[in-house]
PDB file of N, CA and C in Angstrom:
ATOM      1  N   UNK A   1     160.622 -13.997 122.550  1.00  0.00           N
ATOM      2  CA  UNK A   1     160.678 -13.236 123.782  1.00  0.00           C
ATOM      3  C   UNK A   1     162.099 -12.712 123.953  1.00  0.00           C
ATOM      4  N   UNK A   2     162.642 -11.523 124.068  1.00  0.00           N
ATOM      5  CA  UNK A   2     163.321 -10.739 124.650  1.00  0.00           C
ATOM      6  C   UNK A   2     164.109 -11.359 125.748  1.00  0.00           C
ATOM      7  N   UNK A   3     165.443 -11.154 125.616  1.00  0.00           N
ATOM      8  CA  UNK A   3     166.914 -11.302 126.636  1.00  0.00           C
ATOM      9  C   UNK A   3     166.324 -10.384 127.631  1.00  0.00           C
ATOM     10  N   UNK A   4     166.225 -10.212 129.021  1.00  0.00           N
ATOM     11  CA  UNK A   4     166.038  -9.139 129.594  1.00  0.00           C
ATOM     12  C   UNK A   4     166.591  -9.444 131.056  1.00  0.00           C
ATOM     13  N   UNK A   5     167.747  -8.304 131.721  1.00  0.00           N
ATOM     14  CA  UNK A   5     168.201  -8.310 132.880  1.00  0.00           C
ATOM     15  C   UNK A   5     166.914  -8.168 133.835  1.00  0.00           C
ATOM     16  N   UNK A   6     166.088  -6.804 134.367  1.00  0.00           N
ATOM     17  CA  UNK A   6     165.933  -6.555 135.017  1.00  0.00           C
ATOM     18  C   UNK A   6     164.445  -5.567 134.842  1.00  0.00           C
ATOM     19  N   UNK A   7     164.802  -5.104 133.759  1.00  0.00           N
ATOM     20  CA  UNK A   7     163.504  -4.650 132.891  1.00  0.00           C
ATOM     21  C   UNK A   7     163.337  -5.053 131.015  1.00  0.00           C
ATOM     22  N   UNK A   8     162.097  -4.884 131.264  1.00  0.00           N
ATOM     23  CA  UNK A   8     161.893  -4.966 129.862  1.00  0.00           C
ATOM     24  C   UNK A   8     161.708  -4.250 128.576  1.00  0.00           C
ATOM     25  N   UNK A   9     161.487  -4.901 127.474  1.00  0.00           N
ATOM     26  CA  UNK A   9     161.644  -4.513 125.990  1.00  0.00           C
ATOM     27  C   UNK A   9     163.588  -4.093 125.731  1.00  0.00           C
ATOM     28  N   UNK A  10     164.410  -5.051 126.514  1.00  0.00           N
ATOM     29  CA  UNK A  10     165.915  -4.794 125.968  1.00  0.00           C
ATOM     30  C   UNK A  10     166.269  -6.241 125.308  1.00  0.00           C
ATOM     31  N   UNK A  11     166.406  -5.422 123.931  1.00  0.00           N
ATOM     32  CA  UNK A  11     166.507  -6.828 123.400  1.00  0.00           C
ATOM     33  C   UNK A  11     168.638  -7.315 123.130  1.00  0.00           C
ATOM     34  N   UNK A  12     168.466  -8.198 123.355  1.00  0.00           N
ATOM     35  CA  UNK A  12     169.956  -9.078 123.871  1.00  0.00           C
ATOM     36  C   UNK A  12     170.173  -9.860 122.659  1.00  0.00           C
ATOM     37  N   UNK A  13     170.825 -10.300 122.220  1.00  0.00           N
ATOM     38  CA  UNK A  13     171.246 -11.266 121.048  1.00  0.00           C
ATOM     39  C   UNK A  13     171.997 -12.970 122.004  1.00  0.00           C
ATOM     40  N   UNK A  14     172.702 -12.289 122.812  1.00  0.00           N
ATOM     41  CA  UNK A  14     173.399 -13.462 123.578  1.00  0.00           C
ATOM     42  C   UNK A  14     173.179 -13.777 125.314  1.00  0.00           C
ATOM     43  N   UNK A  15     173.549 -14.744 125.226  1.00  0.00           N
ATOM     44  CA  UNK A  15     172.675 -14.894 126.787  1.00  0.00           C
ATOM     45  C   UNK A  15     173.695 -14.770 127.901  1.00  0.00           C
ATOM     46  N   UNK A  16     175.073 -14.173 127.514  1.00  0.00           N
ATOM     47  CA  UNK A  16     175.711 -13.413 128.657  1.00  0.00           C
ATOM     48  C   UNK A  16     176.497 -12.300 127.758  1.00  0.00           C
ATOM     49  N   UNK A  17     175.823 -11.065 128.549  1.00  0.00           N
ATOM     50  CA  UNK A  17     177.024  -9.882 128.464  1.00  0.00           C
ATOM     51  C   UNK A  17     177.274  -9.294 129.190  1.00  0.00           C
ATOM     52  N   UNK A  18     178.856  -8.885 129.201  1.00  0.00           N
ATOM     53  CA  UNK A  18     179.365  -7.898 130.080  1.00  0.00           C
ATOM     54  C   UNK A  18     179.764  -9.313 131.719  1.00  0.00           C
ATOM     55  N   UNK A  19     179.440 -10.303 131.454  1.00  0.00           N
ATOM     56  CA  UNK A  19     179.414 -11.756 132.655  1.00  0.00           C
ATOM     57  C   UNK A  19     177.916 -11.655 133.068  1.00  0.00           C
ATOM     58  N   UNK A  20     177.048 -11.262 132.901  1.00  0.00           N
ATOM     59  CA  UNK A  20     175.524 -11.198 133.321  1.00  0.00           C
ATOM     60  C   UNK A  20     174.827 -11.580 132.720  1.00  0.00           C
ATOM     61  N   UNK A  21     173.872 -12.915 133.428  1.00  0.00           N
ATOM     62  CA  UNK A  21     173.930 -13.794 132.598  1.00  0.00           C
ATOM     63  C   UNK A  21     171.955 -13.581 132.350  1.00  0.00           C
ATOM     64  N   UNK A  22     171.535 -13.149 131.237  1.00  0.00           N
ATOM     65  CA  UNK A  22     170.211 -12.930 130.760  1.00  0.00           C
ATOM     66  C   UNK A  22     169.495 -14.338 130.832  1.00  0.00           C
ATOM     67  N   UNK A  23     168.435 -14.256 131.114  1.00  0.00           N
ATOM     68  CA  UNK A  23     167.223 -15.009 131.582  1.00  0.00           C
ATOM     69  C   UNK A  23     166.136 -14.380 130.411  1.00  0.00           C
ATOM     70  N   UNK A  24     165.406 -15.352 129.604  1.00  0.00           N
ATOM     71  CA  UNK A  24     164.405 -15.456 128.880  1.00  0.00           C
ATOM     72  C   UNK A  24     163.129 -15.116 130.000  1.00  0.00           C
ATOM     73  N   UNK A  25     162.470 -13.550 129.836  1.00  0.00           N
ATOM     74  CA  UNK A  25     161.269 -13.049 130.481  1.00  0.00           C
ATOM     75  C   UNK A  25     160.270 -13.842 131.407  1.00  0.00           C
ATOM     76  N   UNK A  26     159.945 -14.846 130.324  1.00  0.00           N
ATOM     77  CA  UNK A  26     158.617 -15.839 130.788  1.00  0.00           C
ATOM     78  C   UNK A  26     159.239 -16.888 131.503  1.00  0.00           C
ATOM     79  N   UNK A  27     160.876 -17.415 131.524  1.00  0.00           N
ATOM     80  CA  UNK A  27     161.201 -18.094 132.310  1.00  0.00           C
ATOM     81  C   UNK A  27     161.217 -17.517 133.649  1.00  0.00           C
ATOM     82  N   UNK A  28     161.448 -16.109 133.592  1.00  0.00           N
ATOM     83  CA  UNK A  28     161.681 -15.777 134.909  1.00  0.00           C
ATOM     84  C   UNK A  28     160.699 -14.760 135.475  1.00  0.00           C
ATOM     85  N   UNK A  29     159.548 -14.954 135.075  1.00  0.00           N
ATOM     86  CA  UNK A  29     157.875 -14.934 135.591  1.00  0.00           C
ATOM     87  C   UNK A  29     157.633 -16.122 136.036  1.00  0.00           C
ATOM     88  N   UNK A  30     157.785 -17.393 135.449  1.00  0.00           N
ATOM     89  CA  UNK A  30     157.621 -18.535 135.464  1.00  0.00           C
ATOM     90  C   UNK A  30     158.348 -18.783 137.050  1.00  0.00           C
ATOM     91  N   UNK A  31     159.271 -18.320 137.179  1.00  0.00           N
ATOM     92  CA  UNK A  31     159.971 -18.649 138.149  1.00  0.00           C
ATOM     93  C   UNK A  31     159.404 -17.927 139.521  1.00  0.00           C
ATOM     94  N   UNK A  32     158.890 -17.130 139.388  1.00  0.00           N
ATOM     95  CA  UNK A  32     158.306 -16.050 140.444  1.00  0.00           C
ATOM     96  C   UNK A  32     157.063 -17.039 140.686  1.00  0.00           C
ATOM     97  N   UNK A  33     156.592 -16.691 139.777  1.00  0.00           N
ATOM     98  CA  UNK A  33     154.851 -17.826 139.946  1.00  0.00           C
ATOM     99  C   UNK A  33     155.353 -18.823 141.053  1.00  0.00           C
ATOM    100  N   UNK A  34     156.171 -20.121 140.806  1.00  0.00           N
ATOM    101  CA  UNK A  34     156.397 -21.113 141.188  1.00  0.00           C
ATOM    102  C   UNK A  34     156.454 -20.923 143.053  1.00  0.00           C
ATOM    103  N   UNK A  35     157.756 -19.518 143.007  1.00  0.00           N
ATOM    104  CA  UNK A  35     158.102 -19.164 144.375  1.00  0.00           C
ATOM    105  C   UNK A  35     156.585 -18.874 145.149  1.00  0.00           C
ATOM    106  N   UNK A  36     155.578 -18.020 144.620  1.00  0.00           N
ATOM    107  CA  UNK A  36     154.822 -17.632 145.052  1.00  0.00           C
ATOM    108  C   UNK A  36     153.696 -18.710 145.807  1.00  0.00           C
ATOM    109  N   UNK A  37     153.602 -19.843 144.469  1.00  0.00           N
ATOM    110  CA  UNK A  37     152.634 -20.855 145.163  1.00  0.00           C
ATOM    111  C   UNK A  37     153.569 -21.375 146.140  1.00  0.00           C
ATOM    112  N   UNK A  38     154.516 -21.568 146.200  1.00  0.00           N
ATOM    113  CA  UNK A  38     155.673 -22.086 147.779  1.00  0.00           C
ATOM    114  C   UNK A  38     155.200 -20.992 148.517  1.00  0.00           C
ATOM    115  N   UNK A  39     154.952 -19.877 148.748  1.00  0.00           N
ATOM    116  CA  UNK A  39     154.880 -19.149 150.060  1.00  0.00           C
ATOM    117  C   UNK A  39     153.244 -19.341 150.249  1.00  0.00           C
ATOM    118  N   UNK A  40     152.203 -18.818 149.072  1.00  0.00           N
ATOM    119  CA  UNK A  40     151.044 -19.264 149.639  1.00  0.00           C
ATOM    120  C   UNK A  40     150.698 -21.066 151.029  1.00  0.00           C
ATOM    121  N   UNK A  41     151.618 -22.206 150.119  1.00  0.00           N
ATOM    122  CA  UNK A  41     151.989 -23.211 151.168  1.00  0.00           C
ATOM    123  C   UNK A  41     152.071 -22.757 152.425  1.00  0.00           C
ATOM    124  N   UNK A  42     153.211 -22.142 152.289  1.00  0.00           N
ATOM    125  CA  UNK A  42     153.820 -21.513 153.809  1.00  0.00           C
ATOM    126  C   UNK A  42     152.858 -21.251 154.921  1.00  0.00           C
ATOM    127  N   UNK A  43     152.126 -20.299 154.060  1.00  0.00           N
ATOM    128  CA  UNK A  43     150.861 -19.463 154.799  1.00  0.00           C
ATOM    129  C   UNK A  43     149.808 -20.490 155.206  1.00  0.00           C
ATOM    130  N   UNK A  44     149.596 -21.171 154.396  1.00  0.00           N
ATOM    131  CA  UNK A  44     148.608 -22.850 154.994  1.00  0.00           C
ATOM    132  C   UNK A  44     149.037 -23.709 155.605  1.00  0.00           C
ATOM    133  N   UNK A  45     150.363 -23.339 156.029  1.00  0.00           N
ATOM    134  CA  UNK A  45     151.145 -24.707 156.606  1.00  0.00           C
ATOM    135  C   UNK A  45     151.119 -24.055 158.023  1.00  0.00           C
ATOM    136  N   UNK A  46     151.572 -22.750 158.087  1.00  0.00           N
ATOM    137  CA  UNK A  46     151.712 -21.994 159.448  1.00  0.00           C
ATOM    138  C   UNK A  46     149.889 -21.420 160.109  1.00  0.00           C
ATOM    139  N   UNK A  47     149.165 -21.632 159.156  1.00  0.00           N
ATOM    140  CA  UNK A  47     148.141 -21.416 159.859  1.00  0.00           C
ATOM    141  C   UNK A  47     147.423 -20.101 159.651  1.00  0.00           C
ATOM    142  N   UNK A  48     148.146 -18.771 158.729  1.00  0.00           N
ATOM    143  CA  UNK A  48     147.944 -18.205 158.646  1.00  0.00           C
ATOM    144  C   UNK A  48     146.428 -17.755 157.467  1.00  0.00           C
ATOM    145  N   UNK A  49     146.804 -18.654 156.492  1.00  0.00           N
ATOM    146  CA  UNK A  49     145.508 -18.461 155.677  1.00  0.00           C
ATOM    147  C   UNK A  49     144.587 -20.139 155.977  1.00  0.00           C
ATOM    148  N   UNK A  50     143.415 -19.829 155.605  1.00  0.00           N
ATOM    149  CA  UNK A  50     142.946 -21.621 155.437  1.00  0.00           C
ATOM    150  C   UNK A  50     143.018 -21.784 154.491  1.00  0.00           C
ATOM    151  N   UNK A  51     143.156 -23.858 154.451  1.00  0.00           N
ATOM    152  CA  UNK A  51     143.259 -24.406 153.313  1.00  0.00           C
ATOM    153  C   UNK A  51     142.703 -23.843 152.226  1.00  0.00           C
ATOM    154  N   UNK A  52     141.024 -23.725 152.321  1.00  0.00           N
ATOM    155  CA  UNK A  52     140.449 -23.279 151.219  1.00  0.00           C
ATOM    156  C   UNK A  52     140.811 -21.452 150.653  1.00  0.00           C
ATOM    157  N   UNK A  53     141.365 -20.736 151.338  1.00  0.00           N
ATOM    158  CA  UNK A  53     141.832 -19.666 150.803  1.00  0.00           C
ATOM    159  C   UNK A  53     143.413 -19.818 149.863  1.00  0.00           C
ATOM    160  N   UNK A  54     143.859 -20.477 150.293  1.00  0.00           N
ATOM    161  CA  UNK A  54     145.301 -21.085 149.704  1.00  0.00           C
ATOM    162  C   UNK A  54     144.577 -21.418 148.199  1.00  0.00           C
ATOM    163  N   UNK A  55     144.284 -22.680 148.695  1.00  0.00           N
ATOM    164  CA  UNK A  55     143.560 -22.828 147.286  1.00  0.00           C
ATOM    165  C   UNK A  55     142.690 -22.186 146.168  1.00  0.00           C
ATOM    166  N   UNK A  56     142.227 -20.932 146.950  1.00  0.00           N
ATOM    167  CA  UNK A  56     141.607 -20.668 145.862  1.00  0.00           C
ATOM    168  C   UNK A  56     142.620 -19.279 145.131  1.00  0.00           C
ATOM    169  N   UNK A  57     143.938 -18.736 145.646  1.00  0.00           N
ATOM    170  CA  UNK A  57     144.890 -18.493 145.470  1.00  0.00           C
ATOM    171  C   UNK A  57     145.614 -19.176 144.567  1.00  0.00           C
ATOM    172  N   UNK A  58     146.100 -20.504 144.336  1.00  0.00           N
ATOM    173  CA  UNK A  58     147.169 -21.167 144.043  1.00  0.00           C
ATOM    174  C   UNK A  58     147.028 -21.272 142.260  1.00  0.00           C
ATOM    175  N   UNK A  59     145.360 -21.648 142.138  1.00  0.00           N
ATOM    176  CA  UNK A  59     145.087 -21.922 140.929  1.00  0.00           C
ATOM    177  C   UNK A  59     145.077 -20.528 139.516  1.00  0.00           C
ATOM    178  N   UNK A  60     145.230 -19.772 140.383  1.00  0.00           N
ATOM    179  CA  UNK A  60     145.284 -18.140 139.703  1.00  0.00           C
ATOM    180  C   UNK A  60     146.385 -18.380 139.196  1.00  0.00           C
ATOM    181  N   UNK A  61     147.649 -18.764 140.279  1.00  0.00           N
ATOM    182  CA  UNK A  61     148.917 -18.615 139.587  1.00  0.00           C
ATOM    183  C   UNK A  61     149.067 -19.747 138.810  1.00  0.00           C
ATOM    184  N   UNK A  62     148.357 -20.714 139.016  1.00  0.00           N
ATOM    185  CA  UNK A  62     148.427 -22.024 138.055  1.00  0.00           C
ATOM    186  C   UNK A  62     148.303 -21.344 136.648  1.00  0.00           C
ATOM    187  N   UNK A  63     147.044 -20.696 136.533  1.00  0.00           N
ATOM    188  CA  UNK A  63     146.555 -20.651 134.840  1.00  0.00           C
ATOM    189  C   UNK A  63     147.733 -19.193 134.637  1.00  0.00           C
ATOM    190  N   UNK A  64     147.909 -18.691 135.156  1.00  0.00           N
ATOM    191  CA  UNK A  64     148.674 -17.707 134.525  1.00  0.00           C
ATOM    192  C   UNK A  64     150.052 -17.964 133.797  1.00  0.00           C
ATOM    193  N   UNK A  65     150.440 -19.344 134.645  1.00  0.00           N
ATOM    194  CA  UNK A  65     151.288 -19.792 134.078  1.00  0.00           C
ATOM    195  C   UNK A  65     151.340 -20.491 132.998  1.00  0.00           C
ATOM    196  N   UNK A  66     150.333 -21.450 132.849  1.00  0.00           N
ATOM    197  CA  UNK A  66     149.597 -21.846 131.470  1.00  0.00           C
ATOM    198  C   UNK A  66     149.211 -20.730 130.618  1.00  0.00           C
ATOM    199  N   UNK A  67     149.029 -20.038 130.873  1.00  0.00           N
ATOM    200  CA  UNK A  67     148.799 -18.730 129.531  1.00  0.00           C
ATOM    201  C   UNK A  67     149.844 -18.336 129.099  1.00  0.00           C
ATOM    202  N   UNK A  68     151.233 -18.266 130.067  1.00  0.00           N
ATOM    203  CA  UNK A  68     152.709 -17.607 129.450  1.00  0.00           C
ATOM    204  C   UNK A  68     153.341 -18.802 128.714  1.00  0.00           C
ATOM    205  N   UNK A  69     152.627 -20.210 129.271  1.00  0.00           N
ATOM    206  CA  UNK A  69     153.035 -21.180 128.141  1.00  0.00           C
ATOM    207  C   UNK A  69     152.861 -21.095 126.915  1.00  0.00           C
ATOM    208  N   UNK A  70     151.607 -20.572 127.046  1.00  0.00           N
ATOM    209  CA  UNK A  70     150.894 -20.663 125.513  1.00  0.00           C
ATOM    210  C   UNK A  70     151.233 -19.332 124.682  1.00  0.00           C
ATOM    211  N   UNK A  71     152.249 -18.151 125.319  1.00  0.00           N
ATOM    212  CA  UNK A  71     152.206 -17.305 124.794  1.00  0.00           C
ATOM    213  C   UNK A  71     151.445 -16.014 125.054  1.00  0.00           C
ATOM    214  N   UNK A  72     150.538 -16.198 125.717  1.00  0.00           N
ATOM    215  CA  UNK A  72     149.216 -15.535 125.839  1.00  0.00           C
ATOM    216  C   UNK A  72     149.731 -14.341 127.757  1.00  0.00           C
ATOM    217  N   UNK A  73     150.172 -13.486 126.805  1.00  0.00           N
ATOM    218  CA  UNK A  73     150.596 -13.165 128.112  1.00  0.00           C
ATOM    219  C   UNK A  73     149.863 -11.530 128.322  1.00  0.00           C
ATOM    220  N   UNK A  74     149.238 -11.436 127.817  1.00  0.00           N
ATOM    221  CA  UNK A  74     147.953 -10.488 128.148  1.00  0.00           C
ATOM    222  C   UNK A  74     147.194 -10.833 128.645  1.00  0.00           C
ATOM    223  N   UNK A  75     146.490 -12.288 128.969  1.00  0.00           N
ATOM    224  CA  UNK A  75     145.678 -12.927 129.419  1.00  0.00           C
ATOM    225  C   UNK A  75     145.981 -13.130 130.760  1.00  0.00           C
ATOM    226  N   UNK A  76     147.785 -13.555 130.502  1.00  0.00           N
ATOM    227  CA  UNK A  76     148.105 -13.988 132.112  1.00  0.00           C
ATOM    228  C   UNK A  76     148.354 -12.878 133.078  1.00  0.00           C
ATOM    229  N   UNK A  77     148.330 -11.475 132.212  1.00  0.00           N
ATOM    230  CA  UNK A  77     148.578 -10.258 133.131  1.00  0.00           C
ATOM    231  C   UNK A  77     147.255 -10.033 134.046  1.00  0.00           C
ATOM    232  N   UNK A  78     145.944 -10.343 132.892  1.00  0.00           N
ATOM    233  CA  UNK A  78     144.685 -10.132 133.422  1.00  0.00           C
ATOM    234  C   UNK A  78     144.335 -11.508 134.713  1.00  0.00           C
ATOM    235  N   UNK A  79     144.927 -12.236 134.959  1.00  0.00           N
ATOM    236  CA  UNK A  79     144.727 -13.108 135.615  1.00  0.00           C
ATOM    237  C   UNK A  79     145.735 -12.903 137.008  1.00  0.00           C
ATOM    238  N   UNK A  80     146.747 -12.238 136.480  1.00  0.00           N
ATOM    239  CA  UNK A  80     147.818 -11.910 137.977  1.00  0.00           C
ATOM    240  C   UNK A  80     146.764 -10.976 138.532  1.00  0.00           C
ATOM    241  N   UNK A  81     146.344  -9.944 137.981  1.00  0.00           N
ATOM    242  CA  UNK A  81     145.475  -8.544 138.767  1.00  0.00           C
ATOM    243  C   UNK A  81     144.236  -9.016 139.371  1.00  0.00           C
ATOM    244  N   UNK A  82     143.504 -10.322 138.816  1.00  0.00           N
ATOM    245  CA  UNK A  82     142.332 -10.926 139.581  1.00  0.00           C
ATOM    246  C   UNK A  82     143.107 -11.717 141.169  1.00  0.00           C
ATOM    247  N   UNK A  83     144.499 -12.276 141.164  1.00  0.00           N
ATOM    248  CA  UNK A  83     145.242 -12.372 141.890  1.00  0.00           C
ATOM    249  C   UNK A  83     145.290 -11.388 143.139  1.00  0.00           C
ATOM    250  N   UNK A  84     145.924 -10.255 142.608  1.00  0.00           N
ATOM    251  CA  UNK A  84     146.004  -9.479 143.284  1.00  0.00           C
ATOM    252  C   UNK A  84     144.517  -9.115 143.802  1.00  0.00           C
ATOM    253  N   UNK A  85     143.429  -8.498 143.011  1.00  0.00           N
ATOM    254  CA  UNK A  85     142.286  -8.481 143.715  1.00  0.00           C
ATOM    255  C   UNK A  85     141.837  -9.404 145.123  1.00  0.00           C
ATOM    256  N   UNK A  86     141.923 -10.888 144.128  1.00  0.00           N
ATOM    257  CA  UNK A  86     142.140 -11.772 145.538  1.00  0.00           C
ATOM    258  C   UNK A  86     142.640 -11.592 146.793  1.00  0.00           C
ATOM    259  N   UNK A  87     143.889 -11.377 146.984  1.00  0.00           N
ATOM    260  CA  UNK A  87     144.572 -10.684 148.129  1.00  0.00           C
ATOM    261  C   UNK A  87     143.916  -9.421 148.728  1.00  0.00           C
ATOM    262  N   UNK A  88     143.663  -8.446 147.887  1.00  0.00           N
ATOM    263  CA  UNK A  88     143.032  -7.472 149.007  1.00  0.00           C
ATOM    264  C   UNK A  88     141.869  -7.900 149.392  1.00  0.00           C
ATOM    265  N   UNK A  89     140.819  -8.929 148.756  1.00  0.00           N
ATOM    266  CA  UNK A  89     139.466  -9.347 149.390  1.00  0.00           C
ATOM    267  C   UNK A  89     139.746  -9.946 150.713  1.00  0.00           C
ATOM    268  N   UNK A  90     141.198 -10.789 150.515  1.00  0.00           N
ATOM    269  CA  UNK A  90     141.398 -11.303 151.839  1.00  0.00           C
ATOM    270  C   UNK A  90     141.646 -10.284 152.933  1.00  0.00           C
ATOM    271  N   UNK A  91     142.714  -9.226 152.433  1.00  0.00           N
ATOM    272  CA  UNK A  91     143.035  -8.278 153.594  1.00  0.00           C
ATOM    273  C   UNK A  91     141.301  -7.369 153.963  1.00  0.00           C
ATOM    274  N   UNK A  92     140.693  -6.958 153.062  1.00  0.00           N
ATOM    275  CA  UNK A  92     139.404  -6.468 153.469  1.00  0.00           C
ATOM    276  C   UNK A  92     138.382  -7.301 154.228  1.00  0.00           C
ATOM    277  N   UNK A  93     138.372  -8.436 154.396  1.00  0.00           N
ATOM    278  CA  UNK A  93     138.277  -9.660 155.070  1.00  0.00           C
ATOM    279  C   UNK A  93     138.602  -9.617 156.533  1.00  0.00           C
ATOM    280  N   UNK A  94     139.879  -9.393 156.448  1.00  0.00           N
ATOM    281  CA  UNK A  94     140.775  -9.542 157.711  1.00  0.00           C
ATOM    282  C   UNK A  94     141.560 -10.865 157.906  1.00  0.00           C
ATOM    283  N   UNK A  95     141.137 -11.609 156.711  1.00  0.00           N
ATOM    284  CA  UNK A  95     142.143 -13.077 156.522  1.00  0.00           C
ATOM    285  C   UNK A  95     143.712 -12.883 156.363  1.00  0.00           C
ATOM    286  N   UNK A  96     143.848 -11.568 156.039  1.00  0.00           N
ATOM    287  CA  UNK A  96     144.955 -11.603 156.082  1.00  0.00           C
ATOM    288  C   UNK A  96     145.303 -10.587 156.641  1.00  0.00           C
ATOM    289  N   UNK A  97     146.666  -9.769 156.988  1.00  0.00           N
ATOM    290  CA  UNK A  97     147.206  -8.375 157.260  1.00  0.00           C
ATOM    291  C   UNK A  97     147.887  -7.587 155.999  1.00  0.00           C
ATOM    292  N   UNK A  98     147.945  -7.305 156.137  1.00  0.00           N
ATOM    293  CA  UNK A  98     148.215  -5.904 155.188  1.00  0.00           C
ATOM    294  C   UNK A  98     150.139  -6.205 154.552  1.00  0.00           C
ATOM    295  N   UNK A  99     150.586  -6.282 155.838  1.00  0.00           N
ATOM    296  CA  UNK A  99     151.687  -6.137 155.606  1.00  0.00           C
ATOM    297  C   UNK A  99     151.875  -7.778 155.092  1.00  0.00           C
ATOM    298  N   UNK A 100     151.053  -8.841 155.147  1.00  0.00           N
ATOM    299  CA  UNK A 100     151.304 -10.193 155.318  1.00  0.00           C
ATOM    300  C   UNK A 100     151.111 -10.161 153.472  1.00  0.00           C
ATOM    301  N   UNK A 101     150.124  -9.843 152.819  1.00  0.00           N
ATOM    302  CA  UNK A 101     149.319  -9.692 151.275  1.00  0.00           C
ATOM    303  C   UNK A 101     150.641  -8.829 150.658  1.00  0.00           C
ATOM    304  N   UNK A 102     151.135  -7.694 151.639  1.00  0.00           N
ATOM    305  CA  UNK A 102     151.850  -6.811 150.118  1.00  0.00           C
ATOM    306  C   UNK A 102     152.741  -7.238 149.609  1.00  0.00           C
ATOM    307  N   UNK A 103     153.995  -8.484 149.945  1.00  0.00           N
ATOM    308  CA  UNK A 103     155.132  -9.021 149.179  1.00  0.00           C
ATOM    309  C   UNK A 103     154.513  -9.793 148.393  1.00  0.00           C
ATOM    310  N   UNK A 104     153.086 -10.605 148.508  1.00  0.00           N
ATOM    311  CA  UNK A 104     152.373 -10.756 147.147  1.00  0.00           C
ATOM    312  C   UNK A 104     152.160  -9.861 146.004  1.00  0.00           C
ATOM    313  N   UNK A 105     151.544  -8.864 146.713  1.00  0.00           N
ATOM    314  CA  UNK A 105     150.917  -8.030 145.703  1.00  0.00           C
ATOM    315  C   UNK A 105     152.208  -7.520 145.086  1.00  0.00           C
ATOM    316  N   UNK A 106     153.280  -6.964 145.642  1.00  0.00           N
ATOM    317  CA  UNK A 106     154.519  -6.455 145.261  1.00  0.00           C
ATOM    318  C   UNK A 106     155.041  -7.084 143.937  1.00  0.00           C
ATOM    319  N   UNK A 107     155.026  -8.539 144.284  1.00  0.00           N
ATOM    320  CA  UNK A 107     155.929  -9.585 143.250  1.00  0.00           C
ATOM    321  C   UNK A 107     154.908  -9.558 141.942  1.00  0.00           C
ATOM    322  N   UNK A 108     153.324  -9.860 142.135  1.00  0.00           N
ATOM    323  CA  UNK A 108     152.874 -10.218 141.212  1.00  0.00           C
ATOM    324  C   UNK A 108     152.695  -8.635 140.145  1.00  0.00           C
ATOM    325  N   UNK A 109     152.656  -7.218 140.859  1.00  0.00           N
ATOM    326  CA  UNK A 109     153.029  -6.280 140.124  1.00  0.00           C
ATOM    327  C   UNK A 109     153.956  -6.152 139.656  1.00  0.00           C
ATOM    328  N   UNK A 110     154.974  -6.463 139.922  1.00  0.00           N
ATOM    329  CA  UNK A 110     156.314  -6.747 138.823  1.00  0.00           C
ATOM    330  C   UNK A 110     156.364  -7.607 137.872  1.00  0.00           C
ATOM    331  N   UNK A 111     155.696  -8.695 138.306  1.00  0.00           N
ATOM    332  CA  UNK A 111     155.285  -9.842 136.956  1.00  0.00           C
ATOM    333  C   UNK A 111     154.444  -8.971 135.805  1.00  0.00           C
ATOM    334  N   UNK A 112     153.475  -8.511 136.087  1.00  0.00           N
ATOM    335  CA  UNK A 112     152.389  -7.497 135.372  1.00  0.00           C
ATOM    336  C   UNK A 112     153.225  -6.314 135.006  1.00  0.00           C
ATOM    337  N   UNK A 113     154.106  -5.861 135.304  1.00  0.00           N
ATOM    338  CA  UNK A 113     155.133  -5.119 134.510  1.00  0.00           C
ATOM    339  C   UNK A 113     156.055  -5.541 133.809  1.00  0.00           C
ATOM    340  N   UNK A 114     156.492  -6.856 134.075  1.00  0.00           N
ATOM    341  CA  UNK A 114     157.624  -7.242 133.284  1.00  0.00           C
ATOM    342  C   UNK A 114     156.524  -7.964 131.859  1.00  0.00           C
ATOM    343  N   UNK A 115     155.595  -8.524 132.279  1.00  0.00           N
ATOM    344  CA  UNK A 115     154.662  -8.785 130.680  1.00  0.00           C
ATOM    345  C   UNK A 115     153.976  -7.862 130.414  1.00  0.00           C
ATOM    346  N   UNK A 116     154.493  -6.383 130.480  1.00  0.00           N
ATOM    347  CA  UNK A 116     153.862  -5.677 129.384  1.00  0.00           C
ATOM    348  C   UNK A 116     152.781  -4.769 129.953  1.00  0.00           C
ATOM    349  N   UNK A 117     152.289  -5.530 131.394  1.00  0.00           N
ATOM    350  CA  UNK A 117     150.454  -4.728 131.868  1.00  0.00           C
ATOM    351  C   UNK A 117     151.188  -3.878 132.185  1.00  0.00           C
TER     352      UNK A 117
END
């Protein structure tokens, strides 16, 4: 996997240049995922989604992350966008608001761009 600041396919040899310090891709998908199931929490803790919508949220980002373990990161792109689907079923729902779903949808489209979808 590719050195990459900010976008991808730049390939890096060393893991600081110029003082900026490059992050390995899937670590820092990996790292987004993680943040994300912390805010889904949020949203079940404050009342905003129910338990069982949280949950059935959380485990999306679970396996996606298990797929970038394994390498398999076409799989985990196809699994962020069932994600995202998720979220608008909720906003078409009315479980959620619009503006409440899009810093989801926002983050996990950048994940799906930074692997490649």
């Amino acid at each position: 996997m590719p050195y990459v600041p900010a976008y991808r396919n730049l390939h890096r040899p060393f893991p600081r240049i110029c003082g900026v310090r490059w992050t390995p891709l899937d670590k820092a998908v990996e790292g987004a995922i993680d943040q994300l199931v912390g805010q889904i929490g949020e949203l079940v803790n404050a009342g905003v989604l129910k338990k069982g919508q949280g949950n059935a949220l959380t485990p999306k980002l679970e396996q996606a992350l298990k797929r970038i373990d394994d390498g398999k990161y076409h799989v985990a792109v196809n699994v962020l966008q069932d994600f995202i689907g998720q979220l608008n079923d909720l906003v078409a729902d009315g479980a959620l608001q619009e503006a409440e779903a899009q810093p989801f949808i926002d983050q996990a489209g950048i994940m799906i761009w930074l692997l490649g979808g």
